[in-house]
Structure formats: structure tokens, C-alpha cells
N, C-alpha and C. Protein backbone atom coordinates (compact mmCIF):
# COMPACT_ATOMS: atom_id res chain seq x y z
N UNK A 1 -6.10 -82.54 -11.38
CA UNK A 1 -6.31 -81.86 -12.65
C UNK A 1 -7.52 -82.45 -13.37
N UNK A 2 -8.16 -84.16 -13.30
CA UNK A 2 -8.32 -84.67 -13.70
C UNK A 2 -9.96 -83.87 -13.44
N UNK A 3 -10.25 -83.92 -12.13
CA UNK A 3 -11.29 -83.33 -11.15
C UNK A 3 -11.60 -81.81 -11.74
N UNK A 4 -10.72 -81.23 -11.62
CA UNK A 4 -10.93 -79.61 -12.05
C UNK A 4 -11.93 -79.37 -13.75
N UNK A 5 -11.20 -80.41 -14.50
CA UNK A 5 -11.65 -80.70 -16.23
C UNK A 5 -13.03 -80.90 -15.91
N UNK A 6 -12.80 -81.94 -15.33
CA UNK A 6 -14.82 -82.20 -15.22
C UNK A 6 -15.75 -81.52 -14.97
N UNK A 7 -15.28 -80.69 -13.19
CA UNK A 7 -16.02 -79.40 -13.01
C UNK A 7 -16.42 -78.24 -14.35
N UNK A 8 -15.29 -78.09 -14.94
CA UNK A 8 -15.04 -77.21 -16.01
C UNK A 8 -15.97 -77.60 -17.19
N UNK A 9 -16.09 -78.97 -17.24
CA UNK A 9 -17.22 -79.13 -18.13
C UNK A 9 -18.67 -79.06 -17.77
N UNK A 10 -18.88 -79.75 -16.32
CA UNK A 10 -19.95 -79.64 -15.78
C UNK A 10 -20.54 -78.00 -15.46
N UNK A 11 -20.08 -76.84 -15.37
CA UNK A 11 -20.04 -75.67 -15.34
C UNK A 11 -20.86 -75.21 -16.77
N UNK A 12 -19.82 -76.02 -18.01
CA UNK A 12 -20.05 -75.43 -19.57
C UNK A 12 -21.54 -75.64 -19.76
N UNK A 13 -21.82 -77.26 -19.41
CA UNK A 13 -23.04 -78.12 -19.47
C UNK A 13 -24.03 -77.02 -18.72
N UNK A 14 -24.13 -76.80 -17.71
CA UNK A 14 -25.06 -76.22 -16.55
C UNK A 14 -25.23 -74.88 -17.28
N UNK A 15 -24.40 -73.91 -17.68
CA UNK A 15 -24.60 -73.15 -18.24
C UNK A 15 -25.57 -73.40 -19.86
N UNK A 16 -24.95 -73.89 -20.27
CA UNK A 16 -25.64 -74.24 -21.70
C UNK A 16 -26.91 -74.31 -21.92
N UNK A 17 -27.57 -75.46 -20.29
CA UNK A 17 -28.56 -76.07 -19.98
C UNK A 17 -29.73 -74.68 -20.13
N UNK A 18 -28.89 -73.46 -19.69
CA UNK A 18 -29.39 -72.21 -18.68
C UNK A 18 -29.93 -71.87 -20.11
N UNK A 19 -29.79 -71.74 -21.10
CA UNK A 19 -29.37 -71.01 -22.75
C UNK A 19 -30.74 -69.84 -23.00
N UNK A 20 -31.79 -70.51 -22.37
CA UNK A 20 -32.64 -70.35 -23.05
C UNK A 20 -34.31 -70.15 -22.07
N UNK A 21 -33.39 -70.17 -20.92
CA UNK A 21 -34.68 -70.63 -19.42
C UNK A 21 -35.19 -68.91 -19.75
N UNK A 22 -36.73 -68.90 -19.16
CA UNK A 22 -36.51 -67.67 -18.62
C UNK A 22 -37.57 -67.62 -20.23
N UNK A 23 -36.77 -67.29 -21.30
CA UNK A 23 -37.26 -67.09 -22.63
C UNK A 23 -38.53 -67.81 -23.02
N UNK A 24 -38.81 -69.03 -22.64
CA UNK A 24 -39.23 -69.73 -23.30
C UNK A 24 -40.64 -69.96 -22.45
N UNK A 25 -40.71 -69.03 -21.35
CA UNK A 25 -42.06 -68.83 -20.44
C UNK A 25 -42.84 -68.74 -21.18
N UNK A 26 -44.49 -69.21 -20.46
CA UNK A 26 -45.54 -69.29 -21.00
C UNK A 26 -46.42 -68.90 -19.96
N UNK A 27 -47.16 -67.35 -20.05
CA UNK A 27 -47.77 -66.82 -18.59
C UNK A 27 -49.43 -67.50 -18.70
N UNK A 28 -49.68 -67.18 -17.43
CA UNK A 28 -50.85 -67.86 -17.17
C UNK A 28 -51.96 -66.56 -17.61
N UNK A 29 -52.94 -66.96 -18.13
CA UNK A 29 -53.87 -65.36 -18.66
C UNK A 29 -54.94 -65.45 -18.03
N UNK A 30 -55.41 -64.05 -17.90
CA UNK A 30 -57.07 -63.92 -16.77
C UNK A 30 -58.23 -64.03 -18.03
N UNK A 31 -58.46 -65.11 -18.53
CA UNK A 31 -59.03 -65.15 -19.23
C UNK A 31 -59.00 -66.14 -20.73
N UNK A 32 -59.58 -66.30 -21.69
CA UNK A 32 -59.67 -66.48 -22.89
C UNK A 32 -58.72 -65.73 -23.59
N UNK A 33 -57.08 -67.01 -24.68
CA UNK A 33 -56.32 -66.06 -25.13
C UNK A 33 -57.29 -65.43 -26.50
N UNK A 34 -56.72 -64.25 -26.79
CA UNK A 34 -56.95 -63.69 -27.72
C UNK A 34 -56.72 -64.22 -29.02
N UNK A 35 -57.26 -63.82 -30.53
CA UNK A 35 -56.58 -64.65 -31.89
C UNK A 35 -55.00 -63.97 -31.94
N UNK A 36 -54.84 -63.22 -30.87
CA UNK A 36 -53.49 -62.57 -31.51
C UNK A 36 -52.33 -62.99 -30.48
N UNK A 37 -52.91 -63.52 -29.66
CA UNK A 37 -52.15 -64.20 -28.14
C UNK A 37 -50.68 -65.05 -28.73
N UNK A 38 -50.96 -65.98 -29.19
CA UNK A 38 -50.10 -66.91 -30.01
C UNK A 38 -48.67 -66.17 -31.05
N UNK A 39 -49.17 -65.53 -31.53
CA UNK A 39 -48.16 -64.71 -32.25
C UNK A 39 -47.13 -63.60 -31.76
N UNK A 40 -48.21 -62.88 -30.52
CA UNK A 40 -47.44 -62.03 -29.61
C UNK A 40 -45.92 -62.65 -28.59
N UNK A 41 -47.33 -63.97 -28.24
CA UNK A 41 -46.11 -64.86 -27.05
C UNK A 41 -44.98 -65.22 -28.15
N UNK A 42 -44.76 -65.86 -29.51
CA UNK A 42 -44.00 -66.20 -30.04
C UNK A 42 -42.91 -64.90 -30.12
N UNK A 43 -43.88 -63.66 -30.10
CA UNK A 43 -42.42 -62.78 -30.72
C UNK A 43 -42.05 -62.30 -29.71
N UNK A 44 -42.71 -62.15 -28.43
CA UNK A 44 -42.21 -61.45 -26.93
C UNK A 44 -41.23 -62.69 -26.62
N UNK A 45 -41.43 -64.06 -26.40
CA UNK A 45 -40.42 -65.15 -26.15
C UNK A 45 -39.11 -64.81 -26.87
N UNK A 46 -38.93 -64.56 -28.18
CA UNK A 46 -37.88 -64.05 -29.29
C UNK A 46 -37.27 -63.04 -28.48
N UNK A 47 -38.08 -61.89 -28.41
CA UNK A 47 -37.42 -60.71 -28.02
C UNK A 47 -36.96 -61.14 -26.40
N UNK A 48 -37.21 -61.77 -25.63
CA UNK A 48 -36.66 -62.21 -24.51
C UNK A 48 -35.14 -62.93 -24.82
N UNK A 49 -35.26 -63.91 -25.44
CA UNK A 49 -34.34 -64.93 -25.84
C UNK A 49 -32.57 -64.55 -26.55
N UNK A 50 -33.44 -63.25 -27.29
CA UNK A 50 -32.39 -62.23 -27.85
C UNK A 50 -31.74 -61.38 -27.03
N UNK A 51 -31.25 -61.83 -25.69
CA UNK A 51 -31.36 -61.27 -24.51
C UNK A 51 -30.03 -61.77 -24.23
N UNK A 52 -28.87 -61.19 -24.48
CA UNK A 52 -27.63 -61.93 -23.65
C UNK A 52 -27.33 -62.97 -22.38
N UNK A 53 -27.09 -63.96 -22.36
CA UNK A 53 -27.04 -64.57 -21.43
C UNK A 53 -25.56 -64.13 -20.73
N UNK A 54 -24.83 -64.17 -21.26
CA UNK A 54 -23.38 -63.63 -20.05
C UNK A 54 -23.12 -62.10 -20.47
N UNK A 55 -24.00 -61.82 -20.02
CA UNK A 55 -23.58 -60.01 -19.91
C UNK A 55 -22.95 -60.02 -18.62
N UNK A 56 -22.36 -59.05 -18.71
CA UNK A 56 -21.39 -58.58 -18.08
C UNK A 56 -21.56 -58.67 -16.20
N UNK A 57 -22.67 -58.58 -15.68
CA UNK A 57 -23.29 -58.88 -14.29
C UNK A 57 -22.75 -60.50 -14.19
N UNK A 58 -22.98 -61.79 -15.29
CA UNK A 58 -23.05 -62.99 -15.07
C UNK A 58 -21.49 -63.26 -14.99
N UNK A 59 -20.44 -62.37 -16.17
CA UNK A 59 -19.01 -62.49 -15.87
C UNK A 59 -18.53 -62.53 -14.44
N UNK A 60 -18.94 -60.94 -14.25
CA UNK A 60 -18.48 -60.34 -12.90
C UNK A 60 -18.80 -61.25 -11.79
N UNK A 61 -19.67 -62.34 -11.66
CA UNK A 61 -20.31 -62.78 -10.67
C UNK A 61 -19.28 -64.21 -10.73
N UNK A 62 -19.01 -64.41 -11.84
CA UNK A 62 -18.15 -66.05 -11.89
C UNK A 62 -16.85 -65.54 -11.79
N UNK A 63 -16.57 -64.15 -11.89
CA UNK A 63 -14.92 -63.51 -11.63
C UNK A 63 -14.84 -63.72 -10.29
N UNK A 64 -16.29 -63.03 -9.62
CA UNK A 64 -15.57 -62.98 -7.91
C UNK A 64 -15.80 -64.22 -7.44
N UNK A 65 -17.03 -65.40 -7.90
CA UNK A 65 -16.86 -67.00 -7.38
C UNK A 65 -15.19 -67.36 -7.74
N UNK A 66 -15.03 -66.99 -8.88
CA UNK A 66 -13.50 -67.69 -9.21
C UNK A 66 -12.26 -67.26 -7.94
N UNK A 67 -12.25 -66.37 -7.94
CA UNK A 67 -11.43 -65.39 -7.07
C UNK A 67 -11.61 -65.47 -5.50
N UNK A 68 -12.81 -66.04 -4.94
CA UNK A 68 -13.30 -66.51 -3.77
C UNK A 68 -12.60 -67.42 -3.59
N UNK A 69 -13.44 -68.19 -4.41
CA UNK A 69 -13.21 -70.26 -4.52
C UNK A 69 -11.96 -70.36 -4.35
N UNK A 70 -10.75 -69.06 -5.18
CA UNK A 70 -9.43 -69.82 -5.28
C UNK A 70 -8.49 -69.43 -4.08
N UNK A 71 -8.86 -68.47 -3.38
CA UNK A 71 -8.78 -68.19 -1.85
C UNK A 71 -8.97 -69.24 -0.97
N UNK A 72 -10.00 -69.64 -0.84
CA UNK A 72 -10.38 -71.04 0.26
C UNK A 72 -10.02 -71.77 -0.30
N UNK A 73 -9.40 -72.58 -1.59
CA UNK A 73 -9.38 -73.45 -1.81
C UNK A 73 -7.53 -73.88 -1.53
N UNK A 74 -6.99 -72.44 -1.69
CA UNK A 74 -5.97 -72.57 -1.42
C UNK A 74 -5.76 -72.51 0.02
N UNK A 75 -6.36 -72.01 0.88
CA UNK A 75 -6.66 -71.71 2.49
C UNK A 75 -6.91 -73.35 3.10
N UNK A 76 -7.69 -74.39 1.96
CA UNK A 76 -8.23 -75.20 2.74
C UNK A 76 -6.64 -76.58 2.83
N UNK A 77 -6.34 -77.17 3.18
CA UNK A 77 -5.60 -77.99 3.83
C UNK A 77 -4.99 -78.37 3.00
N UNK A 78 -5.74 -79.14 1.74
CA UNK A 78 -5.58 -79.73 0.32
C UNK A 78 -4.44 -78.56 -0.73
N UNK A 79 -5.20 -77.60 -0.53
CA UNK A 79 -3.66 -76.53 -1.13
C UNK A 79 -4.66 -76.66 -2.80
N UNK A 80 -6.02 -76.64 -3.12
CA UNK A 80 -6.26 -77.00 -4.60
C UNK A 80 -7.01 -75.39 -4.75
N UNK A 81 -6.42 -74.48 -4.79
CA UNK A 81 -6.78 -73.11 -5.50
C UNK A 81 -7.47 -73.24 -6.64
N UNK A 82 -7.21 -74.19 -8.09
CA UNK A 82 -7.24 -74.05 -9.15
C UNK A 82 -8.81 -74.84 -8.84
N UNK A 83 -8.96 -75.52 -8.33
CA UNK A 83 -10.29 -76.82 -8.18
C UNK A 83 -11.09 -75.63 -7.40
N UNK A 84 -10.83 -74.76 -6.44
CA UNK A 84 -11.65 -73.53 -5.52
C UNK A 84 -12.60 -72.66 -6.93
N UNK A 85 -11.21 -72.43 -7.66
CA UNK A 85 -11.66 -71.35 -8.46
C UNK A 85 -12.26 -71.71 -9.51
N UNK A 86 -12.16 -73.16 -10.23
CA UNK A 86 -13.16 -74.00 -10.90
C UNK A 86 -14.87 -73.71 -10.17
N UNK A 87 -15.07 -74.20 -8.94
CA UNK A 87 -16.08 -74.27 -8.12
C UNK A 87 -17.09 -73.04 -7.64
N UNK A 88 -16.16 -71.99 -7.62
CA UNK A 88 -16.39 -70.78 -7.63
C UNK A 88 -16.36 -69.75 -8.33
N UNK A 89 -16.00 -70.09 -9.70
CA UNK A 89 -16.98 -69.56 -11.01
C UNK A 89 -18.11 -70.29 -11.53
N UNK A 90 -17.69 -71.69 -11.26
CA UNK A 90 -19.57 -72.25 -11.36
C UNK A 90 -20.41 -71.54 -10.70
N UNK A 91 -20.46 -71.74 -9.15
CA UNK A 91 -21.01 -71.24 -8.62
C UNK A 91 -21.66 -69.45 -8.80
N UNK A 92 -20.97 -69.15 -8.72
CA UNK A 92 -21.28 -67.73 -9.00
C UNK A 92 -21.96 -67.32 -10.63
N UNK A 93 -21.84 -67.94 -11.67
CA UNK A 93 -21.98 -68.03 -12.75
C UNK A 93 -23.74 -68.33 -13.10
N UNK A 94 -23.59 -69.75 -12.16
CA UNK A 94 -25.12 -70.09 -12.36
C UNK A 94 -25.66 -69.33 -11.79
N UNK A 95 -25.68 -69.31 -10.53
CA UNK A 95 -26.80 -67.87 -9.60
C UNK A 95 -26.81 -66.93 -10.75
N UNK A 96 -26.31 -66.03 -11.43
CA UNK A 96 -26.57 -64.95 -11.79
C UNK A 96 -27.23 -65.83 -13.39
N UNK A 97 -27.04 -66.67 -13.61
CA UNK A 97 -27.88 -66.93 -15.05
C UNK A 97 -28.87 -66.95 -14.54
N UNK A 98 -29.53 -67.84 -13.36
CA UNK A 98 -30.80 -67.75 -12.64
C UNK A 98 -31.03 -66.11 -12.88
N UNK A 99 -30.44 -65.38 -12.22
CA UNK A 99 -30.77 -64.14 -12.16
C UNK A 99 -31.46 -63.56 -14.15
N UNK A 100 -30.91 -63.77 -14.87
CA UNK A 100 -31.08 -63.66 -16.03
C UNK A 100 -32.05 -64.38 -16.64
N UNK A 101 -32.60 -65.72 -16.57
CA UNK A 101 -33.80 -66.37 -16.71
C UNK A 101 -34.92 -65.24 -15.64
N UNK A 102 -34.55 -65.05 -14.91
CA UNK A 102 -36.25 -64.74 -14.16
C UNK A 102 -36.31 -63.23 -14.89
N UNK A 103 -35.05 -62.37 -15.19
CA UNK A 103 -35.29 -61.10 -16.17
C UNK A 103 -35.66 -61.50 -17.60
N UNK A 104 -35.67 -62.27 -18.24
CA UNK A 104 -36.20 -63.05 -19.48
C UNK A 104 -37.94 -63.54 -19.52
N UNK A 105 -37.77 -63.60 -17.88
CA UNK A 105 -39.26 -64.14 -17.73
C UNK A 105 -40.30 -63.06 -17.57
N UNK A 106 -39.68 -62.11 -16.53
CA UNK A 106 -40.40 -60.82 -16.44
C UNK A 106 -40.33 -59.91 -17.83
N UNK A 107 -39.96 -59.84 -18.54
CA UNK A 107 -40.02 -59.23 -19.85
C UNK A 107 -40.93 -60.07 -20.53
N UNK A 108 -41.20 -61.64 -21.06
CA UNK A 108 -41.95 -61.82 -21.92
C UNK A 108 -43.46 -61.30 -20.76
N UNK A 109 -43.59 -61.36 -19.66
CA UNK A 109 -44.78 -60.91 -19.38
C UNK A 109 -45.36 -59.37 -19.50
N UNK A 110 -44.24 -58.24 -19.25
CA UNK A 110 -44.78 -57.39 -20.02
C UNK A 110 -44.67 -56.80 -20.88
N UNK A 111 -44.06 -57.53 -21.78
CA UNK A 111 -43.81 -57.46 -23.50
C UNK A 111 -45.65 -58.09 -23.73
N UNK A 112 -46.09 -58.94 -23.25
CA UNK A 112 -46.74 -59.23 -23.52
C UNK A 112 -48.36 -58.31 -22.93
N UNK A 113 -47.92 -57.85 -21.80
CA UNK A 113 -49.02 -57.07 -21.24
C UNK A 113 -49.43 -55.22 -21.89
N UNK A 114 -47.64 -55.22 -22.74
CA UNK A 114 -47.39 -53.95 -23.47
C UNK A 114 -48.41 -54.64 -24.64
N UNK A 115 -48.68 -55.58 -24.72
CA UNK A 115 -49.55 -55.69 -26.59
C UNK A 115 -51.12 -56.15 -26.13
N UNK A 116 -51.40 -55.76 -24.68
CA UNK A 116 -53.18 -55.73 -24.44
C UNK A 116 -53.17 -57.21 -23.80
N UNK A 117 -52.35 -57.61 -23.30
CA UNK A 117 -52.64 -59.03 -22.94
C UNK A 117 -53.23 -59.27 -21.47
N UNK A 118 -53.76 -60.00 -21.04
CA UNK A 118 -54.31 -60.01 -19.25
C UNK A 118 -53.30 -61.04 -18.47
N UNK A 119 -51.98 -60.59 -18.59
CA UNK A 119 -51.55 -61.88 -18.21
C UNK A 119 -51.15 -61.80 -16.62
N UNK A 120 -51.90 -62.33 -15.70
CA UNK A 120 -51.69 -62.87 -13.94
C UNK A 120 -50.04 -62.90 -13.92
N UNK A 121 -49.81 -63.97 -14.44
CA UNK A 121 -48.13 -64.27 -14.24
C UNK A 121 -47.36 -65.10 -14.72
């Protein structure tokens, strides 16, 4: 039980860590920024950031790690379902925040390319 808590926090932590990835990009530009560069990236980063992090794709994804994990975990020798399904909503949870940082990232670039910007990537 003792094991499962920790995961459960280490999960909260890892997620938390995630809060804000993705948002807080800074693209590389073909060129000299503009006087208006600075203000755009500040409000395209915003409008990224304002971006749900557990929508409903990131649930669904730590439902079926949970629901996996607690299959094998109960399958595996040890008999610890509850520690599977700890492991396998982490798991599944973070991948799809990843998934959500790199859609955070691709938006401030053409949030930013929508306001005249030259931005490579």
C-alpha cells in the first residue's frame, strides 16, 4: 500500500511537472524578430497555456493504462492489481500529456505565424 501512495504521488508530481510544457515554447525565426515579436509570443504562449491539460484524450488514456496495469498486475505472480493500475495510469497519463505539450507547441507556432511571423520551428 505503502508503494502504490508513492507511485500515486510520483504520477501527481510528473503530471504537475507537465503543467505548462509545450506553452511556454520559444520558436526559432528566419530572421530579425520584429518590434511586435515579443508581445505576440507572450500572448500566443497564453493562448497555448489556456489549453486544458487533462482533456478528455489524457483521461481516457490513464483509464485504459489503469485498466491494463490492473490486469497484469493482477495476472503477474505478486497478485498487486491496485500497484498495476497505479503504474498504468501513470503511464498512460504522461504519454498523452506529452501528446498535449507538442499540441501547445504547434499552436504557439502558428498562432504566431497567423500574426506575420517567419517562424522555421
Amino acid at each position: 500500500m505503502k508503494a502504490s501512495l508513492s507511485l500515486l504521488l510520483g504520477a501527481a508530481a510528473l503530471l504537475g511537472a507537465c503543467a505548462n510544457s509545450g506553452a511556454n515554447y520559444t520558436p526559432v525565426l528566419d530572421g530579425v524578430p520584429t518590434p511586435a515579436y515579443h508581445a505576440d509570443l507572450r500572448a500566443c504562449q497564453t493562448l497555448a497555456r489556456d489549453q486544458r491539460q487533462l482533456d478528455h484524450e489524457t483521461m481516457g488514456a490513464a483509464l485504459l493504462g489503469a485498466g491494463l496495469g490492473a490486469v497484469l498486475g493482477e495476472a503477474d505472480a505478486g497478485g498487486d492489481a491496485l500497484g498495476g493500475a497505479l503504474v498504468g495510469a501513470m503511464a498512460g497519463g504522461a504519454a498523452s500529456a506529452a501528446d498535449v505539450a507538442d499540441r501547445r507547441e504547434a499552436m504557439v507556432i502558428q498562432c504566431l505565424r497567423g500574426r506575420g511571423h517567419r517562424v522555421v520551428g
